[in-house]
Protein backbone atom coordinates (compact mmCIF):
# COMPACT_ATOMS: atom_id res chain seq x y z
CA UNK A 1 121.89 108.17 124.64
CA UNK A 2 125.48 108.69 125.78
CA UNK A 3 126.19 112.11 127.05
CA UNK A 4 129.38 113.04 124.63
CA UNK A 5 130.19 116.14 127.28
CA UNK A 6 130.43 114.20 130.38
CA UNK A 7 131.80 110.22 130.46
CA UNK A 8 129.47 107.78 131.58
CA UNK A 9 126.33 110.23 131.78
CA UNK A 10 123.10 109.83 129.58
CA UNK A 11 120.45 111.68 128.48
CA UNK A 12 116.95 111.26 127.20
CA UNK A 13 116.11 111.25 123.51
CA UNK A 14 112.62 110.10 121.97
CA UNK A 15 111.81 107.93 119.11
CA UNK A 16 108.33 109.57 117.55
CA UNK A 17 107.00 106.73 114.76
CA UNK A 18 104.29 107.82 112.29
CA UNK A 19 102.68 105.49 110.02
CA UNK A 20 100.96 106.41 106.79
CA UNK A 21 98.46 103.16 105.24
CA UNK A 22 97.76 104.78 102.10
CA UNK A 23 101.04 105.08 100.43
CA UNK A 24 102.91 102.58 103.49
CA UNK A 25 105.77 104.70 104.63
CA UNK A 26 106.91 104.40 107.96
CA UNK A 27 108.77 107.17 109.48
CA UNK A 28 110.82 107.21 112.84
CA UNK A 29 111.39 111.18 113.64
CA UNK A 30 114.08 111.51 116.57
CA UNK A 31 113.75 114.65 118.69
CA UNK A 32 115.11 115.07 122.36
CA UNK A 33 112.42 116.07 123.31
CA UNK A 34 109.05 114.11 124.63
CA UNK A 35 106.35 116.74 124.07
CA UNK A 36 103.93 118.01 121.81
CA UNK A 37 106.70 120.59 120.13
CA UNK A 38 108.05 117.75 118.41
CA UNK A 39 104.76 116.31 117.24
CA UNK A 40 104.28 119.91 116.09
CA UNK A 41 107.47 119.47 114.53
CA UNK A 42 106.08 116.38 111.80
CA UNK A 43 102.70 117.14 111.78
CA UNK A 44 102.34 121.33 111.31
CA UNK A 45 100.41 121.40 107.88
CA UNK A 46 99.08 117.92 108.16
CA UNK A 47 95.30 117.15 107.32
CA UNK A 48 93.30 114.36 107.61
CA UNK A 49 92.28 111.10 109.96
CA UNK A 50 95.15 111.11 113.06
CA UNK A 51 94.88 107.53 115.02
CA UNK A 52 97.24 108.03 117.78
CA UNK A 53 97.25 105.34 121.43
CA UNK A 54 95.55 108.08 123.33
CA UNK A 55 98.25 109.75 124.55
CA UNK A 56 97.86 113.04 126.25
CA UNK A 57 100.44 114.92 123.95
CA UNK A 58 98.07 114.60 120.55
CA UNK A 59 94.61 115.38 122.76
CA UNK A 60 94.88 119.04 121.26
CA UNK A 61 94.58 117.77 117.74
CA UNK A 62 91.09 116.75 118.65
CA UNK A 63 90.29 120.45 118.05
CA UNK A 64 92.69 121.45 114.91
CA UNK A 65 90.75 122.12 111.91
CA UNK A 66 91.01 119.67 109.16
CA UNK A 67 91.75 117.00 111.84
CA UNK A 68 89.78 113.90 112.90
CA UNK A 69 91.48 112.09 116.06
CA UNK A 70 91.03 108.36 116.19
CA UNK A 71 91.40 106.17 118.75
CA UNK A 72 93.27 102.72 119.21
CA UNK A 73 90.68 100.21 119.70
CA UNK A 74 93.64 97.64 120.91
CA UNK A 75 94.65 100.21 123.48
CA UNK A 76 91.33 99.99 124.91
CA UNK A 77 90.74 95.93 124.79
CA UNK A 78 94.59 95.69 126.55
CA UNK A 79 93.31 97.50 129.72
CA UNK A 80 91.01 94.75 129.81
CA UNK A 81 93.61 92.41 129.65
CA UNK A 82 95.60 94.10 132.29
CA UNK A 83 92.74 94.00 134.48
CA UNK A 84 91.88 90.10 134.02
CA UNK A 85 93.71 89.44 137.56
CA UNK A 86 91.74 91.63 140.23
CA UNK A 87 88.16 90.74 138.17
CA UNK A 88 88.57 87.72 135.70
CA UNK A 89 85.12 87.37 135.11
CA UNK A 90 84.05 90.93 134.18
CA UNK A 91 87.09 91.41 131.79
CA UNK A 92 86.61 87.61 130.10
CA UNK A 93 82.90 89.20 129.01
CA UNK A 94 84.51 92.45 127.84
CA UNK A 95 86.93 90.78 125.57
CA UNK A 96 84.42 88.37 124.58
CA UNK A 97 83.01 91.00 123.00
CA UNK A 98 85.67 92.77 121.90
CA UNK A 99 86.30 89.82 120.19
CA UNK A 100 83.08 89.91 118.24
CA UNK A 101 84.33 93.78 117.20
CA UNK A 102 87.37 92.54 115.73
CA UNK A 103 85.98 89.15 114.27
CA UNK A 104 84.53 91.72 111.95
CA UNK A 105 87.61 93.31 110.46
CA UNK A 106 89.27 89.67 110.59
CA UNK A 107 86.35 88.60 108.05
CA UNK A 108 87.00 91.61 106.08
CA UNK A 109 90.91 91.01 105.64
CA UNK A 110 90.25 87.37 104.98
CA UNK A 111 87.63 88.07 102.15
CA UNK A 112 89.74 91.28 100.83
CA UNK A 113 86.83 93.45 101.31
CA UNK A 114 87.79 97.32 100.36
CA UNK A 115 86.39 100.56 99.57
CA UNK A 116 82.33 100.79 99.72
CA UNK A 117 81.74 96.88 100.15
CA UNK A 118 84.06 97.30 102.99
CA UNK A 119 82.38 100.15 104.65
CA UNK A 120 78.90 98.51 104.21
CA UNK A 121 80.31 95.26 106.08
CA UNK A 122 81.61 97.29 108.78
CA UNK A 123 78.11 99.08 108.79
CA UNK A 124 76.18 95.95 108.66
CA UNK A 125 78.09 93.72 111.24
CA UNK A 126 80.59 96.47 113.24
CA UNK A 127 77.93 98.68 114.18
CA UNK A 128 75.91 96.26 116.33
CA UNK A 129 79.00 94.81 117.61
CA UNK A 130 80.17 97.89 119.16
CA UNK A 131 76.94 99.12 120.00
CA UNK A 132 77.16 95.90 122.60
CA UNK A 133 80.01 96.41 123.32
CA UNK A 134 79.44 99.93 124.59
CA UNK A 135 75.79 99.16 126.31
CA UNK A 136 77.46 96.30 128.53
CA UNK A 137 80.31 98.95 129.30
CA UNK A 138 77.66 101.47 130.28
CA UNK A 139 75.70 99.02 132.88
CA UNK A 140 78.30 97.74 134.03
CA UNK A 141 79.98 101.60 134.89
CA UNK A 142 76.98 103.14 136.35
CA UNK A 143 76.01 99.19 137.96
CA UNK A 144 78.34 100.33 141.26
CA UNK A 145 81.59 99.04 140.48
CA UNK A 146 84.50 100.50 142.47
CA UNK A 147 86.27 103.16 141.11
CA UNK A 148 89.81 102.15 142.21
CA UNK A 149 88.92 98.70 140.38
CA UNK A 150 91.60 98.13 137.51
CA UNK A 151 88.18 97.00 135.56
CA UNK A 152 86.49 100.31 136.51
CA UNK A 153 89.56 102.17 135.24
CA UNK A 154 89.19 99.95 131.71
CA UNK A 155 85.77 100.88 131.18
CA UNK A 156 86.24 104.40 131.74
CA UNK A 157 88.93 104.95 129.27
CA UNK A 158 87.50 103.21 126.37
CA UNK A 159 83.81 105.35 127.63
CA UNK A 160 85.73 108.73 127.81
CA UNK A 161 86.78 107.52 123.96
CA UNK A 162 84.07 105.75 122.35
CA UNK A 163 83.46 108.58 120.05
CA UNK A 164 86.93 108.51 119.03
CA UNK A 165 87.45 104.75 118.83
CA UNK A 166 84.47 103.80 116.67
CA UNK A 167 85.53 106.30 114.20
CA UNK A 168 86.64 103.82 112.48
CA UNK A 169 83.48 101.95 111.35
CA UNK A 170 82.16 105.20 109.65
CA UNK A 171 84.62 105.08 106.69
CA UNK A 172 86.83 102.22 104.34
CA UNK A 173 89.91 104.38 104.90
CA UNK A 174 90.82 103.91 108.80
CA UNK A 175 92.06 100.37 110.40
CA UNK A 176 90.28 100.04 114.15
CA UNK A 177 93.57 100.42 115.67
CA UNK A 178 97.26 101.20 115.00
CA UNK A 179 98.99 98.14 115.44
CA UNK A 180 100.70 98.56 112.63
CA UNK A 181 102.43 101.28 114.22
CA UNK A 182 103.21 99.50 117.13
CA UNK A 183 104.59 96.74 114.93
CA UNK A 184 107.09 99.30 113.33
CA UNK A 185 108.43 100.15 116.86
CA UNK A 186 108.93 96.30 117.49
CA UNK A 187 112.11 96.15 116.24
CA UNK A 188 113.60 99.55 118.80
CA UNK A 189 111.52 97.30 121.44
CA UNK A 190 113.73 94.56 120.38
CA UNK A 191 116.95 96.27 120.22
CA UNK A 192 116.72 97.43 123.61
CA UNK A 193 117.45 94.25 124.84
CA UNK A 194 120.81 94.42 122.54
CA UNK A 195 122.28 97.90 122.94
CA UNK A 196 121.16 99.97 125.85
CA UNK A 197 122.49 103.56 124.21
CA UNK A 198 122.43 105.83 121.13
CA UNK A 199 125.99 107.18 121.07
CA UNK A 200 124.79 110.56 120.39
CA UNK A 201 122.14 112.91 119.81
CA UNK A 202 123.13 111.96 116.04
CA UNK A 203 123.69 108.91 116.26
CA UNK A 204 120.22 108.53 117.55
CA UNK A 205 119.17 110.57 114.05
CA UNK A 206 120.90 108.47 112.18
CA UNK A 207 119.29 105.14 113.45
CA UNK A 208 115.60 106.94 113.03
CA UNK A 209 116.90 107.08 109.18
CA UNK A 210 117.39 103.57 108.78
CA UNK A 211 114.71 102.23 111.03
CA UNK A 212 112.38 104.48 108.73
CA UNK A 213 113.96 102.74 105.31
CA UNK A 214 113.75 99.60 106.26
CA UNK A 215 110.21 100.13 108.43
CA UNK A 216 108.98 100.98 105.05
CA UNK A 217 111.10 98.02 103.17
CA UNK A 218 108.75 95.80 105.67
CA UNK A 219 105.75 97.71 104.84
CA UNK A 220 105.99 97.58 101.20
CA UNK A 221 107.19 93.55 101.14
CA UNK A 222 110.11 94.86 99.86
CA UNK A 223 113.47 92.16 101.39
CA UNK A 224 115.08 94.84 103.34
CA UNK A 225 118.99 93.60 102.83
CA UNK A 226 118.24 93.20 98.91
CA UNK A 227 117.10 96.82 99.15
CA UNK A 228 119.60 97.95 100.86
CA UNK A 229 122.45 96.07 98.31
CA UNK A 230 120.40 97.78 95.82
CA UNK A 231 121.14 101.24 97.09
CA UNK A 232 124.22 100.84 98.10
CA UNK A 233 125.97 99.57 94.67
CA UNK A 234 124.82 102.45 93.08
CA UNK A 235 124.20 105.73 95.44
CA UNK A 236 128.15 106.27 94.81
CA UNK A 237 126.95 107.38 91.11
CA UNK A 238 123.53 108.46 91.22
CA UNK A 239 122.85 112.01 91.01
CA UNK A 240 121.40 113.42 94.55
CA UNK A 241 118.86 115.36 92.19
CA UNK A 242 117.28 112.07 91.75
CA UNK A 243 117.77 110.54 95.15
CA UNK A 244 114.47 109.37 95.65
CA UNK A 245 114.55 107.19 92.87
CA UNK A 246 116.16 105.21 95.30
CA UNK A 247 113.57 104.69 98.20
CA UNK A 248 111.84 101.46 98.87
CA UNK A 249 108.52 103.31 97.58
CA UNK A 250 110.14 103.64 94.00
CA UNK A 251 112.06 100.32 94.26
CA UNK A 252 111.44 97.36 91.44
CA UNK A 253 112.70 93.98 92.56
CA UNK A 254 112.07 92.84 89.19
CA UNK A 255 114.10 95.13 87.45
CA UNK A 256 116.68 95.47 89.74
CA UNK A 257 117.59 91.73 89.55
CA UNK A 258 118.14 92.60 85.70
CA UNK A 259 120.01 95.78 86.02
């Protein structure tokens, strides 16, 4: 963002997006700084299933009590993808059968499989899937492959992770990976390419608010400008004791075309 002390200077300011799947609420929480304090900062008293990308900054969760770190299974299949050009052959048969791993949860959102039916699919047909998944990684690691090799380096981070990654398939609760955050950041990704700076620390605060309202307008199905008309025509009156009443989670597109 623009440095508001000294003209034409910048500083660095980080966007930190958490998605919840239960109740689908996105939230983008601005802090300047890039480190686990402001993780710390969101998640302090939180408990429960954490799927982060594998980033260094959320390793220490792994041993918080109360909560259970899961991996990105996407993460891992896109180093395979990155490593397609020094050994095509090698990373065709790993996403071959990554592919079979996810053909599992595509059959699952196509059929609307949930709760214990879901579970006992992903038992039934995940299971094996991975489980070949991870023998082929294992040969192929300890089969002599060099470690500099961009395919070496793909098999070793999904094999330092396996436990985390196939988390997943024990439960109906978690998604195999957290593309759905990574589709919330899409549109920051996208605007980028349109404005280059935050004008302020604030500023930068203030876009996290909206990105987060109309993240979770996306989320919910909810038409984000219709929302957003909604609020607008009537935050001028409505008591801030009852503010909530007017976030996308509590908003009725039914009854606010009649009101």
């Amino acid at each position: 963002m623009l440095d508001s002390d000294k003209k034409g200077a910048t500083k660095q300011g980080c966007y930190w997006v958490y998605y919840d799947p239960l109740q689908k609420s996105v939230l983008y929480d601005y802090d300047r700084r890039h480190g686990l304090d402001a993780v710390q900062k969101v998640l302090s008293d939180y408990q429960g299933y954490l799927q982060t990308d594998g980033a260094k900054v959320y390793e220490c969760y792994a041993k918080v009590p109360g909560i259970t770190l899961v991996g990105c299974m996407a993460h891992a299949r896109r180093k395979f993808f990155d490593a397609k050009a020094a050994d095509k052959t090698l990373a065709e048969h790993a996403l071959t059968l990554f592919g079979a791993v996810y053909a599992v949860e595509k059959h699952i959102r196509e059929e609307g499989l949930a709760g214990e039916e879901k579970l006992a699919f992903r038992q039934k047909h995940a299971v094996p899937a991975l489980h070949a998944l991870h023998t082929w990684m294992l040969q192929q690691y300890k089969g002599g492959l060099r470690p500099s090799s961009p395919i070496c380096g793909a098999i070793e981070y999904s094999l330092r992770r396996w436990e985390k990654l196939t988390i997943y398939a024990t439960t109906h609760l978690l998604d195999i990976d957290n593309n759905k955050v990574e589709n919330a950041i899409r549109p920051v990704t996208i605007g980028r390419k349109n404005f280059m700076f935050a004008g302020s620390h604030d500023a930068a605060q203030r876009s996290a608010m909206l990105y987060s309202l109309l993240g979770t307008c996306k989320a919910l199905g909810i038409n984000p400008f219709e929302w957003l008309k909604y609020v607008l025509l009537r935050i001028h009156t409505h008591p801030m004791s009852r503010i909530k009443e007017l976030l996308p989670q509590n908003y009725n597109a039914a009854i606010a075309a009649q009101s």
